[in-house]
Protein backbone atom coordinates (compact mmCIF):
# COMPACT_ATOMS: atom_id res chain seq x y z
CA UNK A 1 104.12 63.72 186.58
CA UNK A 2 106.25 66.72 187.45
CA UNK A 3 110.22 66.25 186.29
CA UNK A 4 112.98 68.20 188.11
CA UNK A 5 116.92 67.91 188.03
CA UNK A 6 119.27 66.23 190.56
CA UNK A 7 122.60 68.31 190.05
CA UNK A 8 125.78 66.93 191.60
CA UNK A 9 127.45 63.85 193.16
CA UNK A 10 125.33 63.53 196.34
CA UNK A 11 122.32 63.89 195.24
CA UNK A 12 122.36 61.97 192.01
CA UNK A 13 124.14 59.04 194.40
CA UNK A 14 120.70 59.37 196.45
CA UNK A 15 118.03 59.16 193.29
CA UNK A 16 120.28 56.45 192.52
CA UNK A 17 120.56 54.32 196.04
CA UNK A 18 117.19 55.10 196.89
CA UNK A 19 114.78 55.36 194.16
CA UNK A 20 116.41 54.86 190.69
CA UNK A 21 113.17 53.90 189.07
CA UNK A 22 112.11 57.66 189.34
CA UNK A 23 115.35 58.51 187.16
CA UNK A 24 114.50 59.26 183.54
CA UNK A 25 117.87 60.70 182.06
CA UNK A 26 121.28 61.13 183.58
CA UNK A 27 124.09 63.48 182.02
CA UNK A 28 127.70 63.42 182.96
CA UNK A 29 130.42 65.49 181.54
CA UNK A 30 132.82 63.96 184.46
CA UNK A 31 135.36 61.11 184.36
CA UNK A 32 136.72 60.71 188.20
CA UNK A 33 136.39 57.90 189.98
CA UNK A 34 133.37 59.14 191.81
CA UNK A 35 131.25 59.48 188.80
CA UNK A 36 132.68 56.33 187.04
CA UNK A 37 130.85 54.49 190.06
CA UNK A 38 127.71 56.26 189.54
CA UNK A 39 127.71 55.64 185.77
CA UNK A 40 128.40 51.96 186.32
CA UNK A 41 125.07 52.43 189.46
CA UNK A 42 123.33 53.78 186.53
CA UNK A 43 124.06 50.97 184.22
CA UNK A 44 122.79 48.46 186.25
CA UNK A 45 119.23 50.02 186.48
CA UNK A 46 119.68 50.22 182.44
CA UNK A 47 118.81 54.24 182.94
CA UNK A 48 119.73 56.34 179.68
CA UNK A 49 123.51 57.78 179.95
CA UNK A 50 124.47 60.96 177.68
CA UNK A 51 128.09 62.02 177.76
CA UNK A 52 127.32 66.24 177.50
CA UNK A 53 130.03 69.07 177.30
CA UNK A 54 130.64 70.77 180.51
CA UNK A 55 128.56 73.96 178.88
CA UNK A 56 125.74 72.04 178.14
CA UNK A 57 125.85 70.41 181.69
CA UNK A 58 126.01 74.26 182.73
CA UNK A 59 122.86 74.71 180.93
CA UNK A 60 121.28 71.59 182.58
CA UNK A 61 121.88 72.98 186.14
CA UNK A 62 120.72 76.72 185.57
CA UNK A 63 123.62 78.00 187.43
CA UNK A 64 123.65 75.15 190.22
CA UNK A 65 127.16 73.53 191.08
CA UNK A 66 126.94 70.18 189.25
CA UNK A 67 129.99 68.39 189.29
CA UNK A 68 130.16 67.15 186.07
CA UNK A 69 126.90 64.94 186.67
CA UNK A 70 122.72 65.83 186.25
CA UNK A 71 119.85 63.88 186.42
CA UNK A 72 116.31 64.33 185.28
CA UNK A 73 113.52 62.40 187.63
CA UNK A 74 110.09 62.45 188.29
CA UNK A 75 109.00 64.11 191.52
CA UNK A 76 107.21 61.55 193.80
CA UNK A 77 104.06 63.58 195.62
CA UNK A 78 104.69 64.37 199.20
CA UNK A 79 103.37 61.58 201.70
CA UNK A 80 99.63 62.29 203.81
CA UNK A 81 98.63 61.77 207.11
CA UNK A 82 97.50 58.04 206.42
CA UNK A 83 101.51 57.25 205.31
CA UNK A 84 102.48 58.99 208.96
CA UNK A 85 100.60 56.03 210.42
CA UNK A 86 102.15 53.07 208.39
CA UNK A 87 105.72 55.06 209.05
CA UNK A 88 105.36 54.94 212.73
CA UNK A 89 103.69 51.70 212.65
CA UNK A 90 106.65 50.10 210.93
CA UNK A 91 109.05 52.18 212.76
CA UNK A 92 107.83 50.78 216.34
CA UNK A 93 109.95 51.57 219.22
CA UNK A 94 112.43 53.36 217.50
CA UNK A 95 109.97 55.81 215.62
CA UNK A 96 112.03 59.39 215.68
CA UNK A 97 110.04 61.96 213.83
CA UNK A 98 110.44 65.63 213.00
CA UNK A 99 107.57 67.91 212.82
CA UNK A 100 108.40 71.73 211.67
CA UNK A 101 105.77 74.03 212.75
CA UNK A 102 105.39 76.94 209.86
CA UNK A 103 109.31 76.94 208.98
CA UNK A 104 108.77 79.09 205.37
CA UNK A 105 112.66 78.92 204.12
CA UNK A 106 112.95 76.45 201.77
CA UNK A 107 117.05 76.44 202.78
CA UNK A 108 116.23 75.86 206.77
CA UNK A 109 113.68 72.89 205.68
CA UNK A 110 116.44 71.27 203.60
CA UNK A 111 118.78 72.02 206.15
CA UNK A 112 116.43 69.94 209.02
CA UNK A 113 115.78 67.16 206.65
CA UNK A 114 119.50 67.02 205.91
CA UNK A 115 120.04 66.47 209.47
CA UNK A 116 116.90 63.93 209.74
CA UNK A 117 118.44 61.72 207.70
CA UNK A 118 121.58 61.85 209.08
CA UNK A 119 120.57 61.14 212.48
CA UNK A 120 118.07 58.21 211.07
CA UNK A 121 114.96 59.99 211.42
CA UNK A 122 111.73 58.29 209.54
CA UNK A 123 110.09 61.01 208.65
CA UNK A 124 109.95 64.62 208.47
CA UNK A 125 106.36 66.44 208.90
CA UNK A 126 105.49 70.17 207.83
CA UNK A 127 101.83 71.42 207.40
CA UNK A 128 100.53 72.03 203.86
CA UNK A 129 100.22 75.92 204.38
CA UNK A 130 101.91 78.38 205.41
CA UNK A 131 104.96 76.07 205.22
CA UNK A 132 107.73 75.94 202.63
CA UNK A 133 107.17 72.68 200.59
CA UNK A 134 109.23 70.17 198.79
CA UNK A 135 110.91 72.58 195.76
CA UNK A 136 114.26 72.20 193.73
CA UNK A 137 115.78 74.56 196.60
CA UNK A 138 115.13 72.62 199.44
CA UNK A 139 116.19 69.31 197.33
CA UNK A 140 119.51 70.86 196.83
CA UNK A 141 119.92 72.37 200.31
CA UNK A 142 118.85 68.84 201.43
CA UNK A 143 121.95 67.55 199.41
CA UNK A 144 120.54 63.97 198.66
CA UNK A 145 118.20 63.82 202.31
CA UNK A 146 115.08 64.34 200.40
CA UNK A 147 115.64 60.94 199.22
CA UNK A 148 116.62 58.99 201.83
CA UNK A 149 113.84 60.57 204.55
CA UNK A 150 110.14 61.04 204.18
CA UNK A 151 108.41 64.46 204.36
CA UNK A 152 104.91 63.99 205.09
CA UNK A 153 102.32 66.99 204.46
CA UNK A 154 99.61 67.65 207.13
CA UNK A 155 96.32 69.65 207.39
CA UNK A 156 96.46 70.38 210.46
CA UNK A 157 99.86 70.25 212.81
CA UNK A 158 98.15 70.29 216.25
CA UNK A 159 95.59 67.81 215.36
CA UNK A 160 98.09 65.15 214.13
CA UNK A 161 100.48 65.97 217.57
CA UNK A 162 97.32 64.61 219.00
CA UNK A 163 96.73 61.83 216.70
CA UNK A 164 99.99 60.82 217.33
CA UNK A 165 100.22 61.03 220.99
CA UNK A 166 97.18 58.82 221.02
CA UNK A 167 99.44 56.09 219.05
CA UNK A 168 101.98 56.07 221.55
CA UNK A 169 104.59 59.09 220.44
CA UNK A 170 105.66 61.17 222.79
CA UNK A 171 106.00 64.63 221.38
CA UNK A 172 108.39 67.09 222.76
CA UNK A 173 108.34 70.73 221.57
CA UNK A 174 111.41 72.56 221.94
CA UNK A 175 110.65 76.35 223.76
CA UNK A 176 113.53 78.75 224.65
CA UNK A 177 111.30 79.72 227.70
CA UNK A 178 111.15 75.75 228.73
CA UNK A 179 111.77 75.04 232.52
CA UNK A 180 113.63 71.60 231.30
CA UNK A 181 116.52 71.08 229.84
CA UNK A 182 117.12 68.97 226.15
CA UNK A 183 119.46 67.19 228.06
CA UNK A 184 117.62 65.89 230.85
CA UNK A 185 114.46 65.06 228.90
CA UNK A 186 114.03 61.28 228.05
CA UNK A 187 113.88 61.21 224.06
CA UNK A 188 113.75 57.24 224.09
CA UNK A 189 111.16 54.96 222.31
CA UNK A 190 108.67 56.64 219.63
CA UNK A 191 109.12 60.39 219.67
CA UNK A 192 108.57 62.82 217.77
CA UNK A 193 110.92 66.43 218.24
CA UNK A 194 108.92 69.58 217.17
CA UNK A 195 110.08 72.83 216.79
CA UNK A 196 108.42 76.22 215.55
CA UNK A 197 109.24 78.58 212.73
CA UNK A 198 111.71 81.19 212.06
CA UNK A 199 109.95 84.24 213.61
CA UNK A 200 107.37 83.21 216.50
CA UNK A 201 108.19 79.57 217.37
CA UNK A 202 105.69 77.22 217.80
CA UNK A 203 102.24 78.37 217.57
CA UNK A 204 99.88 78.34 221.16
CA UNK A 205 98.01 75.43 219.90
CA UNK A 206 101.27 72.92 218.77
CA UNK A 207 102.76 73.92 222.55
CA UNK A 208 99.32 73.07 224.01
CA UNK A 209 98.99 69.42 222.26
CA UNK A 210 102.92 68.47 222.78
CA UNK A 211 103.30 66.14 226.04
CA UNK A 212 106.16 68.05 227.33
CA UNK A 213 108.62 71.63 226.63
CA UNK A 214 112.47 71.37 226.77
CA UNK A 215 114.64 73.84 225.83
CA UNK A 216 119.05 74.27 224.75
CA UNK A 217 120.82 75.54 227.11
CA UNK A 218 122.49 78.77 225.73
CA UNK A 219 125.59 80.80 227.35
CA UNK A 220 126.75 84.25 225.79
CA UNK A 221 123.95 85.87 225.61
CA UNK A 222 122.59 83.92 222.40
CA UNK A 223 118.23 83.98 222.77
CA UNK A 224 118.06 81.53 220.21
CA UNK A 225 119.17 79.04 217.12
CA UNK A 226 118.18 78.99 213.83
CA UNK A 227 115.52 75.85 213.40
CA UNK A 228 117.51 73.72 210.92
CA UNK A 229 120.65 73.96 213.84
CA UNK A 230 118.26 73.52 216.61
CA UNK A 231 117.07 70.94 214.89
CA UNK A 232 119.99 69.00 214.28
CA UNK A 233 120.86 69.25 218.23
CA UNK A 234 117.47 67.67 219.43
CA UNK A 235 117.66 64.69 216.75
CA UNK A 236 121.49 64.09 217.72
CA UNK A 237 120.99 64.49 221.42
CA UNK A 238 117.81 61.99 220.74
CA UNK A 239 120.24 59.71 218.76
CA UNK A 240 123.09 59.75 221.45
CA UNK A 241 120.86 58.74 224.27
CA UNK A 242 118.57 56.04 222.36
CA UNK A 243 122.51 54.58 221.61
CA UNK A 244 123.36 54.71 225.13
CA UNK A 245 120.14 52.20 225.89
């Protein structure tokens, strides 16, 4: 199985809240209070603890801000279209779901799963090509998201709109050209928010199979956002009114 390194407070706090069995080493050259309570996190799961000089740390990271703490893990293999099901399954009602149509930076997918997690998103779904994929930059952009929400790989995008659609999500693509409003679009119950890539937007096909178009409203001139902030303003505007229930 494929190893990579966690490099800083954040994200070894995730490998270690979330999925500690996947840690196989973990090097701190730190003594603060913060890394004290991940050592003693660490402890508990009895995973291997090497004090390391703060050069050698520097040698662990290849040039990646560590704060004094590093951990090797095995990478877990991204999730299919059969895991999508038992996610939304389990999910229910409140099912919120992010599908990226062809975003290729690795930094803007880390971003958007960054703020999937934070607004208690269950999944996050990209298509297997012509996508940027899980990789040690979007795990560090993600700062600790990538293991706290699921990003499912897909064959085909349009296809598993439809598929889901058919299980009772209703899936909202986000278009600048949009005759309705974020804001006055119901995002309640299983949904699932999907936006297009950094140069065309979503493709003819993933606007065709989506239920409905909404778009930000913009003032000053502004066309449009970059995904991973779009993003984040359709899952917290999806968040705000499912609180408001």
């Amino acid at each position: 199985m494929k190893r990579e390194r966690a490099c800083g407070i954040n994200a070894v706090d995730a490998l270690l809240t979330h999925q500690p069995e996947r840690i196989i080493q973990l090097w701190s050259a730190g003594s603060g209070p913060r890394i004290q309570a991940l050592l003693e996190k660490a402890a508990r799961h009895a995973i291997s603890i090497q004090q390391a000089q703060p050069a050698a740390l520097d040698r662990l990271a290849e040039g990646e801000t560590h704060q004094g703490i590093v951990a090797e893990f095995r990478v877990a293999e991204p999730l299919q279209e059969a895991d999508l099901d038992e996610i939304v399954e389990h999910a229910g009602a409140d099912a919120l779901l992010l599908l990226l149509d062809q975003v290729q930076d690795p930094h803007n997918l880390g971003a958007c799963m960054r703020s999937a997690a934070a607004a208690g998103a269950h999944a996050v779904v990209i298509p297997r090509d012509r996508a940027a994929g899980m990789t040690p930059t979007v795990r560090r952009t993600a700062a600790g998201a990538a293991e706290i929400v699921s990003l499912v790989e897909v064959a085909n995008l349009a296809r598993t709109i439809q598929h889901l659609r058919k299980s009772g999500v209703w899936c909202i693509g986000l278009a600048g050209e949009a005759d309705t409003s974020l804001y006055s679009t119901d995002l309640t119950g299983p949904l699932a928010l999907v936006l297009g890539g950094e140069e065309h937007g979503l493709r003819s096909l993933t606007r065709k199979r989506c239920d409905a178009l909404a778009r930000i409203p913009m003032r000053g001139g502004t066309e449009s956002l970059n995904v991973s902030v779009a993003s984040g303003i359709a899952l917290f505007e999806a968040t705000r009114q499912r609180s408001s229930r």
